[in-house]
PDB file of N, CA and C in Angstrom:
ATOM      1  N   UNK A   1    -132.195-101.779  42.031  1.00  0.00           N
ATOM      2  CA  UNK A   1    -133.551-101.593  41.546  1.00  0.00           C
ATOM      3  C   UNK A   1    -134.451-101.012  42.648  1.00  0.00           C
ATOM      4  N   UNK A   2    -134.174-101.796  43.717  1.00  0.00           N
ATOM      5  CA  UNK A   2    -135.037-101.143  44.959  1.00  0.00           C
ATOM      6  C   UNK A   2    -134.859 -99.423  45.615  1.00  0.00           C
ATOM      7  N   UNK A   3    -133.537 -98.954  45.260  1.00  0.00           N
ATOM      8  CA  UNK A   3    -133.278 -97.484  45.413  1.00  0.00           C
ATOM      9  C   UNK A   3    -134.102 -97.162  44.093  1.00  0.00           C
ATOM     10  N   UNK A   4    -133.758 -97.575  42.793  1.00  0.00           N
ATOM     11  CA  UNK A   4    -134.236 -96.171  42.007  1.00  0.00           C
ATOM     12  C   UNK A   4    -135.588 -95.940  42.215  1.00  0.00           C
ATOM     13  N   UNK A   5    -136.229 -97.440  42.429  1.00  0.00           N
ATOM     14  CA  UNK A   5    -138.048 -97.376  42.739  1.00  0.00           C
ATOM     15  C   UNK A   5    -137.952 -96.059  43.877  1.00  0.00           C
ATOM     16  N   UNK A   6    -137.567 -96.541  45.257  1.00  0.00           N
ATOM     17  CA  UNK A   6    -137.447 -95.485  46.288  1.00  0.00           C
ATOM     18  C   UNK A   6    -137.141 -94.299  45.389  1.00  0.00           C
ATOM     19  N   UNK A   7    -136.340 -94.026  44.569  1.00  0.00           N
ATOM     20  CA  UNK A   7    -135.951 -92.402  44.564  1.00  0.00           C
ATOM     21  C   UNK A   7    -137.062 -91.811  43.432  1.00  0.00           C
ATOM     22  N   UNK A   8    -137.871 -92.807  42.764  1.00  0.00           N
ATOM     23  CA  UNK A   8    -138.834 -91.922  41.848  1.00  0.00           C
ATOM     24  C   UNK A   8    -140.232 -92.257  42.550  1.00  0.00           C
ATOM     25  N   UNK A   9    -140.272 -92.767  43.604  1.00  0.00           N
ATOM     26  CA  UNK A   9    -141.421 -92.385  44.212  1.00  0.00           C
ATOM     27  C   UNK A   9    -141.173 -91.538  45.306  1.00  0.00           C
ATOM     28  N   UNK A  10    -139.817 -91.163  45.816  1.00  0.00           N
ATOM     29  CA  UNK A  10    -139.849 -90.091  46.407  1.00  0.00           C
ATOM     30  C   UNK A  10    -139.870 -88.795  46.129  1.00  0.00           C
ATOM     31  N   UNK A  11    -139.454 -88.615  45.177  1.00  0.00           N
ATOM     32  CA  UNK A  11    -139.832 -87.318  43.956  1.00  0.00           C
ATOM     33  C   UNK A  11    -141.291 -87.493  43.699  1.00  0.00           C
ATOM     34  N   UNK A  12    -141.985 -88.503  43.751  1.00  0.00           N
ATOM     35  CA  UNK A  12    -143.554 -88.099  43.100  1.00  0.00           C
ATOM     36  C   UNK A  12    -143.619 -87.416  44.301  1.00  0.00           C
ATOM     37  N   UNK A  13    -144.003 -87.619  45.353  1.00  0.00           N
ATOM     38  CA  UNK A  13    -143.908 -86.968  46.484  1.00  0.00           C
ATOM     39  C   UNK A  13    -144.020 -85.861  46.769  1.00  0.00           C
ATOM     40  N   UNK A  14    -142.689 -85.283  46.257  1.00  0.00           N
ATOM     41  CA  UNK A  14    -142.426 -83.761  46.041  1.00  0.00           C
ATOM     42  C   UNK A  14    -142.941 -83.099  47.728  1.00  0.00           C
ATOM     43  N   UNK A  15    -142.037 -83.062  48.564  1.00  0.00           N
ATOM     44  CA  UNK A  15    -142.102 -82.814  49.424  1.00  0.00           C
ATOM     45  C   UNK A  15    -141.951 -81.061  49.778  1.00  0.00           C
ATOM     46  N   UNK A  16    -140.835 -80.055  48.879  1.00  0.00           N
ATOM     47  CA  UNK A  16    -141.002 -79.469  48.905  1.00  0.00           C
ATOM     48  C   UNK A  16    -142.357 -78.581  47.903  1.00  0.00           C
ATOM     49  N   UNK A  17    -143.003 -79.235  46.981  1.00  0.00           N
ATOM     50  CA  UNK A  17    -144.528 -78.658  46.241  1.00  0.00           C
ATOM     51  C   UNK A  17    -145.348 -78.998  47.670  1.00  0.00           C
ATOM     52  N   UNK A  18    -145.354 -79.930  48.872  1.00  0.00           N
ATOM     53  CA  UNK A  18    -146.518 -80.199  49.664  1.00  0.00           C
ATOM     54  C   UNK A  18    -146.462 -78.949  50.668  1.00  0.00           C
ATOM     55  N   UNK A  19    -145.356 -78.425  50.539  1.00  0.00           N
ATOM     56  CA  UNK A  19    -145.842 -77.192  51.539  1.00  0.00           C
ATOM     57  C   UNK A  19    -146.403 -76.049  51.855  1.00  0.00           C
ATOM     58  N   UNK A  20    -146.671 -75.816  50.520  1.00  0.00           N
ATOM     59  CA  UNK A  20    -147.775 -74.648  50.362  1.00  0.00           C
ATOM     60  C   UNK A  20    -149.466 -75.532  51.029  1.00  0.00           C
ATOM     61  N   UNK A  21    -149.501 -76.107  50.908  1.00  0.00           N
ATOM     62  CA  UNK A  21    -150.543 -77.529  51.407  1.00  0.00           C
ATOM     63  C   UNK A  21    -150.683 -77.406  52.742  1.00  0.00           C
ATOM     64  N   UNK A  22    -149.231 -78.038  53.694  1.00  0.00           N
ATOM     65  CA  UNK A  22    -149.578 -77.865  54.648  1.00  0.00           C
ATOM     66  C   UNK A  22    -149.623 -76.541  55.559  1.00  0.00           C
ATOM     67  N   UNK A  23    -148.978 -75.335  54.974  1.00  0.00           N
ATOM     68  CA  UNK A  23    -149.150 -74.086  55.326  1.00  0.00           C
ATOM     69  C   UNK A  23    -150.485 -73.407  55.580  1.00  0.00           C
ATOM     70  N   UNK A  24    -150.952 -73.892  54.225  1.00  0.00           N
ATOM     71  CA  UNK A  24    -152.725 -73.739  54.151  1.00  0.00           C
ATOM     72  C   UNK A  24    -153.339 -74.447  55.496  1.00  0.00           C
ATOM     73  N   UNK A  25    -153.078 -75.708  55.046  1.00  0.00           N
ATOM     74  CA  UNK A  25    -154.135 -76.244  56.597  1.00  0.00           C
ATOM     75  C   UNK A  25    -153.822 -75.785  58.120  1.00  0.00           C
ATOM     76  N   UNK A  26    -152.230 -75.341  58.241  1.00  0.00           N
ATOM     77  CA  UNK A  26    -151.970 -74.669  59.615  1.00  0.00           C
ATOM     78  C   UNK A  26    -152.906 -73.563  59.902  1.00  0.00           C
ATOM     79  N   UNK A  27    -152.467 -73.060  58.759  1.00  0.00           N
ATOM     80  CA  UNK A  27    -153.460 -71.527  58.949  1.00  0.00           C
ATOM     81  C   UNK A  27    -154.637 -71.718  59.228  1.00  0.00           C
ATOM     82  N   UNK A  28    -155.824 -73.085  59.031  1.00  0.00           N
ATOM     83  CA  UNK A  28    -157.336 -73.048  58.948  1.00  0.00           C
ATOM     84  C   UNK A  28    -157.276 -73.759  60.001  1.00  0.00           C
ATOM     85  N   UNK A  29    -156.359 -73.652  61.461  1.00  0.00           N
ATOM     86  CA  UNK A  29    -156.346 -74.573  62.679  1.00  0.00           C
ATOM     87  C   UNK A  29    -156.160 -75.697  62.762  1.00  0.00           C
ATOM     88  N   UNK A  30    -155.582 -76.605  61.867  1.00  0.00           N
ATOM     89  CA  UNK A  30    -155.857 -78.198  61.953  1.00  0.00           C
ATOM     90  C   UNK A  30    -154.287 -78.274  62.464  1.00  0.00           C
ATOM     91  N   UNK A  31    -154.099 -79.037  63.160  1.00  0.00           N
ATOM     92  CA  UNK A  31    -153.369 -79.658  64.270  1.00  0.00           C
ATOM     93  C   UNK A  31    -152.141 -80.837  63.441  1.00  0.00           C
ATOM     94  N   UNK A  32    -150.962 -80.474  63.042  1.00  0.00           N
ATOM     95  CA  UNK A  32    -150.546 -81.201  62.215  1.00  0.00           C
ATOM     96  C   UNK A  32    -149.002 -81.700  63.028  1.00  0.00           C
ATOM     97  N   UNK A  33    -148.919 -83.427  63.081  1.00  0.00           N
ATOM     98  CA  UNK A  33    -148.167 -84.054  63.654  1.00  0.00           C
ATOM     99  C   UNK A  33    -147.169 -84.645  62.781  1.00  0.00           C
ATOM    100  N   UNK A  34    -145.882 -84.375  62.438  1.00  0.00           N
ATOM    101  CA  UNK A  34    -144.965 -84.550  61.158  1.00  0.00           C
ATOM    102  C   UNK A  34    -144.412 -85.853  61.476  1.00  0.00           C
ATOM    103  N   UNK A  35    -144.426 -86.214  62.552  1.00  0.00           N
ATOM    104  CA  UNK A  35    -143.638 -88.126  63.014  1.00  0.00           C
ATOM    105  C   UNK A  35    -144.915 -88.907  62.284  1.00  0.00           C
ATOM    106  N   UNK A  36    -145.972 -88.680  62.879  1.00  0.00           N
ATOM    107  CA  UNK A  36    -147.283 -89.458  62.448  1.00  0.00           C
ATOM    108  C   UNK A  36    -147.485 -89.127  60.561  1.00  0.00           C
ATOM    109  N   UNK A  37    -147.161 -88.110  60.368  1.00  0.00           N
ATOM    110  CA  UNK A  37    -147.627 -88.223  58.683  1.00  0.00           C
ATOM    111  C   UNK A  37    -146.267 -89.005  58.278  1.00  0.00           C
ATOM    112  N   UNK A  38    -145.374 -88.437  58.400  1.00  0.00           N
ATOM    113  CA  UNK A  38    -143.931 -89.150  58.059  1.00  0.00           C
ATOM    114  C   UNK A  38    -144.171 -90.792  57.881  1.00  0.00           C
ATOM    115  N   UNK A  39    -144.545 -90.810  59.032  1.00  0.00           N
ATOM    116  CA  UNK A  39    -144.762 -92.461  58.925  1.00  0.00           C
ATOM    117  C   UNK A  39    -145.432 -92.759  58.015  1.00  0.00           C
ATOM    118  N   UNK A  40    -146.755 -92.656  57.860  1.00  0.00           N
ATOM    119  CA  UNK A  40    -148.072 -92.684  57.596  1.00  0.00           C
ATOM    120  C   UNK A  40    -147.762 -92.761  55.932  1.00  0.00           C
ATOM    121  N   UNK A  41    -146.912 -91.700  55.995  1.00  0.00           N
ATOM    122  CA  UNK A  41    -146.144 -91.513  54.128  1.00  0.00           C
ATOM    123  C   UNK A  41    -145.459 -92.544  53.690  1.00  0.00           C
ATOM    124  N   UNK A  42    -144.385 -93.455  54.787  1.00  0.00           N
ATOM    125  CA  UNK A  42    -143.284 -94.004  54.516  1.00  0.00           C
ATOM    126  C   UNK A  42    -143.992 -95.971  54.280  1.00  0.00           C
ATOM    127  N   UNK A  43    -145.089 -95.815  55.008  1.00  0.00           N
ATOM    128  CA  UNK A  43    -145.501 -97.035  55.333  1.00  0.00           C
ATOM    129  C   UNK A  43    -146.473 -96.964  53.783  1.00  0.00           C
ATOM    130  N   UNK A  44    -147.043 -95.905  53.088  1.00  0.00           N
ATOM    131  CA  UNK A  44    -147.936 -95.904  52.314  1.00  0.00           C
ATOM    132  C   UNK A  44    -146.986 -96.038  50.754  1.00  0.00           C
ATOM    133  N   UNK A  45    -146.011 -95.379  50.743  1.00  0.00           N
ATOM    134  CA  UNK A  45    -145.115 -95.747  49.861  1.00  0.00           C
ATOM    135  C   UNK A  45    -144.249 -97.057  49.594  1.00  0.00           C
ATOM    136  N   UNK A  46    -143.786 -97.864  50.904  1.00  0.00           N
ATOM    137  CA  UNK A  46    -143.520 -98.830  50.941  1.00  0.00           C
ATOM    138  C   UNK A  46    -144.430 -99.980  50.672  1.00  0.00           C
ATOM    139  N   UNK A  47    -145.721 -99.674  50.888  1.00  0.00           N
ATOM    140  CA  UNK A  47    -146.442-100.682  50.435  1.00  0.00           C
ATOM    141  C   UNK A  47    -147.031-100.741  48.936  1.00  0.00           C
ATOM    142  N   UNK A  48    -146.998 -99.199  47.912  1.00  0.00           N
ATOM    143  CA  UNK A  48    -146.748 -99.273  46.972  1.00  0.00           C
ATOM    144  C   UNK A  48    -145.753 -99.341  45.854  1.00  0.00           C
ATOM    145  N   UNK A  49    -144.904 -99.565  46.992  1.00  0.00           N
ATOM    146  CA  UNK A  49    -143.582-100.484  46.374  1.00  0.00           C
ATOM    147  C   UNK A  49    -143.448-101.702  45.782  1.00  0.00           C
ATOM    148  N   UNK A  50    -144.362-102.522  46.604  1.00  0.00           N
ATOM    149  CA  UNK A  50    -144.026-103.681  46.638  1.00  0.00           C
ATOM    150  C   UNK A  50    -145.484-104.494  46.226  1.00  0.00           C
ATOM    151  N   UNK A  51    -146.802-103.459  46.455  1.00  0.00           N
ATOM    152  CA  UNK A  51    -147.913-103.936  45.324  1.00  0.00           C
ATOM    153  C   UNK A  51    -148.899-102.949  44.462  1.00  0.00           C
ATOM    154  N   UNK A  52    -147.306-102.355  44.320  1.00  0.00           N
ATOM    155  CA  UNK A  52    -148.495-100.971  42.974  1.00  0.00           C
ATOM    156  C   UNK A  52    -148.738-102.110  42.102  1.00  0.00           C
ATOM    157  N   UNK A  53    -147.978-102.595  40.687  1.00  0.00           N
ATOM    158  CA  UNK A  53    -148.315-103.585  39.763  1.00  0.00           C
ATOM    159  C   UNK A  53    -149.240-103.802  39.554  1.00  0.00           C
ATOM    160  N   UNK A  54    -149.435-104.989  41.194  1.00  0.00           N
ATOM    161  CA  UNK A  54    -150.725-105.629  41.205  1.00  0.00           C
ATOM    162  C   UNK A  54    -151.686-105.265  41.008  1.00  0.00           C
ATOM    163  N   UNK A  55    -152.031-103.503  42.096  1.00  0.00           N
ATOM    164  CA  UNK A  55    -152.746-102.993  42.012  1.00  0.00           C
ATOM    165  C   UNK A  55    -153.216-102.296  41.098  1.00  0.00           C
ATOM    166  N   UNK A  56    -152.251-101.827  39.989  1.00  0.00           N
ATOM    167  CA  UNK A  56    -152.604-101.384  38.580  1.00  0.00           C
ATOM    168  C   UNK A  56    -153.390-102.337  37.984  1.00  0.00           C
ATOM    169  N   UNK A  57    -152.626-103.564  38.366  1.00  0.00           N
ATOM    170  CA  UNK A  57    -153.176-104.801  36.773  1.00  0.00           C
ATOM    171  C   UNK A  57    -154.463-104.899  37.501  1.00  0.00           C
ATOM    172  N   UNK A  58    -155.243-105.054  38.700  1.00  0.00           N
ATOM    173  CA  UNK A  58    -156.395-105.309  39.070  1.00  0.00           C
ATOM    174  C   UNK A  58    -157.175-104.172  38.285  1.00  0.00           C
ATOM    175  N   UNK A  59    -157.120-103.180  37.797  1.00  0.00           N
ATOM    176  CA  UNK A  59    -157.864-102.083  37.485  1.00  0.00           C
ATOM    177  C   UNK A  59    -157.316-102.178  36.008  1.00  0.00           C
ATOM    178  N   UNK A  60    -156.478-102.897  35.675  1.00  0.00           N
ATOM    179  CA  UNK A  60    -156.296-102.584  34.176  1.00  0.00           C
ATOM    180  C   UNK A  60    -155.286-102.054  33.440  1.00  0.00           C
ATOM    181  N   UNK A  61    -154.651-101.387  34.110  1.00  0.00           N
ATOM    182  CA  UNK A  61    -153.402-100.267  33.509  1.00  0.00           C
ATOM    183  C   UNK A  61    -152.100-101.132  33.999  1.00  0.00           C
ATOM    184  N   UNK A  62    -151.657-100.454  32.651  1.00  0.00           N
ATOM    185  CA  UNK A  62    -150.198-100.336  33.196  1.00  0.00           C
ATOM    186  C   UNK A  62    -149.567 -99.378  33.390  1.00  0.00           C
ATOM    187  N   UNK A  63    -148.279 -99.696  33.793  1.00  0.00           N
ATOM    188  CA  UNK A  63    -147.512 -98.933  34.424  1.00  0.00           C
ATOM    189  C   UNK A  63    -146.970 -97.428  33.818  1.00  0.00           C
ATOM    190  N   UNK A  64    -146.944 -97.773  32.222  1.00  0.00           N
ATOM    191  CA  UNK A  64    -146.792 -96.408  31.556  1.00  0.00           C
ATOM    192  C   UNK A  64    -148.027 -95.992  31.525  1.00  0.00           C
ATOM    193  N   UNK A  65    -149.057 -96.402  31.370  1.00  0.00           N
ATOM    194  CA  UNK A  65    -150.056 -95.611  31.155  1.00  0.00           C
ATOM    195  C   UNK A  65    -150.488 -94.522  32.004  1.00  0.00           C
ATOM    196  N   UNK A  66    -150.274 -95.275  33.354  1.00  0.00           N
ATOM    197  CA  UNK A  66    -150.278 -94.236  34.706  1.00  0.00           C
ATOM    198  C   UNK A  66    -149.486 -93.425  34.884  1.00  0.00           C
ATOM    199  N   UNK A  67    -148.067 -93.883  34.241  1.00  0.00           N
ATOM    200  CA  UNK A  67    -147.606 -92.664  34.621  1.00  0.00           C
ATOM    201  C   UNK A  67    -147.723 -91.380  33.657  1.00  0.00           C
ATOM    202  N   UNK A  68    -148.287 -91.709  31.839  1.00  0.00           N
ATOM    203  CA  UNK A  68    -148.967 -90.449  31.359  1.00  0.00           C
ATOM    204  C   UNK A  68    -149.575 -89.994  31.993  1.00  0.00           C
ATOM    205  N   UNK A  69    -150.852 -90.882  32.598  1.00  0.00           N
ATOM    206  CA  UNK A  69    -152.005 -89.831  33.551  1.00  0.00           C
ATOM    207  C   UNK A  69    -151.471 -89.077  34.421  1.00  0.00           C
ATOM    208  N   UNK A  70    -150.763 -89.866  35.320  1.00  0.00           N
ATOM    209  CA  UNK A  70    -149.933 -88.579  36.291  1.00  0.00           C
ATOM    210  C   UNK A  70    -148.877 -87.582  35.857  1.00  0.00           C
ATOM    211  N   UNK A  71    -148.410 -87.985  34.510  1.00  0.00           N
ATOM    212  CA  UNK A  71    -147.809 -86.217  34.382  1.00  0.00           C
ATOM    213  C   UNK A  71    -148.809 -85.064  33.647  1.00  0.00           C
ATOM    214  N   UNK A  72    -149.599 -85.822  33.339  1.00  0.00           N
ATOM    215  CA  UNK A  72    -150.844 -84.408  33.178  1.00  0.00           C
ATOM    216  C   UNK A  72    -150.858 -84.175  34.037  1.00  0.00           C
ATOM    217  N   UNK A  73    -151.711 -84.683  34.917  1.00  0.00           N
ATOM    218  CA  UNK A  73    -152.299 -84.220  36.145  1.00  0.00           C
ATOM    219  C   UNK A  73    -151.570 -83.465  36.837  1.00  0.00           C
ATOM    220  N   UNK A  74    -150.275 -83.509  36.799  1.00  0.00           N
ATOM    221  CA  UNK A  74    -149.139 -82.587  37.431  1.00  0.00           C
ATOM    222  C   UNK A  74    -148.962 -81.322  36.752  1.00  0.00           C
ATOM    223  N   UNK A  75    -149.125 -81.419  35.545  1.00  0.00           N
ATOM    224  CA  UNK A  75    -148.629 -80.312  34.564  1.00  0.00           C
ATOM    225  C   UNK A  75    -149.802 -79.350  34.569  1.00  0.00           C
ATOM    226  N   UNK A  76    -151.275 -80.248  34.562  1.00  0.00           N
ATOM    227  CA  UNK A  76    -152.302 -78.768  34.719  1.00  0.00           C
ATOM    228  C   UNK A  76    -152.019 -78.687  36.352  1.00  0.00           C
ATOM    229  N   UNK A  77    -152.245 -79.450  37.108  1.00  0.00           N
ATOM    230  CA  UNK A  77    -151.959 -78.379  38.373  1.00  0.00           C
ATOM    231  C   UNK A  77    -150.995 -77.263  38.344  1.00  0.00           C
ATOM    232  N   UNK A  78    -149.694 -77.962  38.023  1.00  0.00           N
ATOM    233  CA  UNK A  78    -148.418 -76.865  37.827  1.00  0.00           C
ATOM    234  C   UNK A  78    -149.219 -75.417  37.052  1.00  0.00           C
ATOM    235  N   UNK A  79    -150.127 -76.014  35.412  1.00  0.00           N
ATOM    236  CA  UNK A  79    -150.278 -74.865  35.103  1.00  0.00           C
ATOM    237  C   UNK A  79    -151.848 -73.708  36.132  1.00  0.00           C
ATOM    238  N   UNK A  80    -152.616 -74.266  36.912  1.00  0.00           N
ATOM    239  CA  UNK A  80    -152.689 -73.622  37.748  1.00  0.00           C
ATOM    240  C   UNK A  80    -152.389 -73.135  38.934  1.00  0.00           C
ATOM    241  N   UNK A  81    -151.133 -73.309  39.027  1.00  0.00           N
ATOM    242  CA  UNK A  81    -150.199 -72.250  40.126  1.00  0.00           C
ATOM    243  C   UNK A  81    -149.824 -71.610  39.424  1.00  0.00           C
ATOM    244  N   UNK A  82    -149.016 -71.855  38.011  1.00  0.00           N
ATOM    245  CA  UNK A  82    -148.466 -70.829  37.459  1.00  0.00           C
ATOM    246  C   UNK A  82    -149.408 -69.340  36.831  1.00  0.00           C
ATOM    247  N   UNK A  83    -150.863 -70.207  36.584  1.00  0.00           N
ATOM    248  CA  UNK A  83    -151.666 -69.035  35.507  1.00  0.00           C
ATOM    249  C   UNK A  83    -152.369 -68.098  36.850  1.00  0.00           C
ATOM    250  N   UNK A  84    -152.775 -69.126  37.923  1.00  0.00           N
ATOM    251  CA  UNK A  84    -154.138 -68.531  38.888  1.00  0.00           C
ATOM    252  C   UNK A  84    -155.239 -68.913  37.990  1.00  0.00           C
ATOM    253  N   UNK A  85    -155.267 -69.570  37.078  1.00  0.00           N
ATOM    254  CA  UNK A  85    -156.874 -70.269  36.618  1.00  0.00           C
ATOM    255  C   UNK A  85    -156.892 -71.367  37.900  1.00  0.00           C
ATOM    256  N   UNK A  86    -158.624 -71.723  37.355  1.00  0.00           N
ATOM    257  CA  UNK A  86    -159.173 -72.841  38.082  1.00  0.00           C
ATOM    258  C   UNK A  86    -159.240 -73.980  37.355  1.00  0.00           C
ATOM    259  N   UNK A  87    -158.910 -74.949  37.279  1.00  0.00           N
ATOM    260  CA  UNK A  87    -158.604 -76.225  36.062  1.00  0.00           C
ATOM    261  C   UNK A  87    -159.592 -77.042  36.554  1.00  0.00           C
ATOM    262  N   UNK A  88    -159.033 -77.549  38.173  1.00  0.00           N
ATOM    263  CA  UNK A  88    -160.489 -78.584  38.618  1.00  0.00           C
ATOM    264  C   UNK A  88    -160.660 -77.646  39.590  1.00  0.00           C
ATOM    265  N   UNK A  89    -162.161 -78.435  39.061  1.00  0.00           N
ATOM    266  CA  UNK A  89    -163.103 -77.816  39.989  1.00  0.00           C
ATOM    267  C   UNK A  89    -163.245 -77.369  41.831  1.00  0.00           C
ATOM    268  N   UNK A  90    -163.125 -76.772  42.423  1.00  0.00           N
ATOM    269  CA  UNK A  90    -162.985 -76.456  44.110  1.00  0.00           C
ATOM    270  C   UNK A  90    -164.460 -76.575  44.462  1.00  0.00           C
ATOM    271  N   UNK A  91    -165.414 -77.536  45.091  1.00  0.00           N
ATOM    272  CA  UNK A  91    -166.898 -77.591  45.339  1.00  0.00           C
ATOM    273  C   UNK A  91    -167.223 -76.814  47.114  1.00  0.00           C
ATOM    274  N   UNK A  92    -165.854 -76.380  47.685  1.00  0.00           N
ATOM    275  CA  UNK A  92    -165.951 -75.689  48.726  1.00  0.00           C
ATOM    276  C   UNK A  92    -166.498 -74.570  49.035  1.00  0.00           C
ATOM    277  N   UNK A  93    -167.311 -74.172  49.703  1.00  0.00           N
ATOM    278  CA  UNK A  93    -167.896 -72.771  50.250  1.00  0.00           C
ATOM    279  C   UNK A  93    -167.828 -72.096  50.982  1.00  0.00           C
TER     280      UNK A  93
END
């Protein structure tokens, strides 16, 4: 049980979709340390390992429900990479 949790929150992840991400921020100078995020990732996942639940049921949801919300949310992003529309909003200038 404890791998499959690990292997579908390592797919939310999606490590190869984050690199267009961090490509972007190289390019705009920001200083990026891969031991320190690594961690930073591994320690943040492990701890929603072991109290997502909770943390859902404090707010209300469950566990399917979130995960409908998050495959929208994936699918319009996906569909703005795929179209070049703007879906949400960018408030940057």
């Amino acid at each position: 049980m404890l791998l499959l949790n690990f292997l579908i929150l390592f797919s939310v992840i999606d490590i190869v979709g984050s690199l267009p991400v961090i490509l972007d921020l190289k390019t705009k100078g920001f200083t990026i340390e891969p031991l320190k995020a690594s961690l930073v990732s591994l320690v943040i996942m492990i701890a929603f390992l072991f109290i997502g639940k909770e943390v859902l049921k404090l707010f209300g949801v469950d566990v399917q429900s979130f995960a409908v919300a998050g495959s929208i949310i994936l699918f319009l992003i996906g569909l703005e990479m795929i179209l070049g529309v703007t879906i949400f909003k960018d408030d940057r200038k």
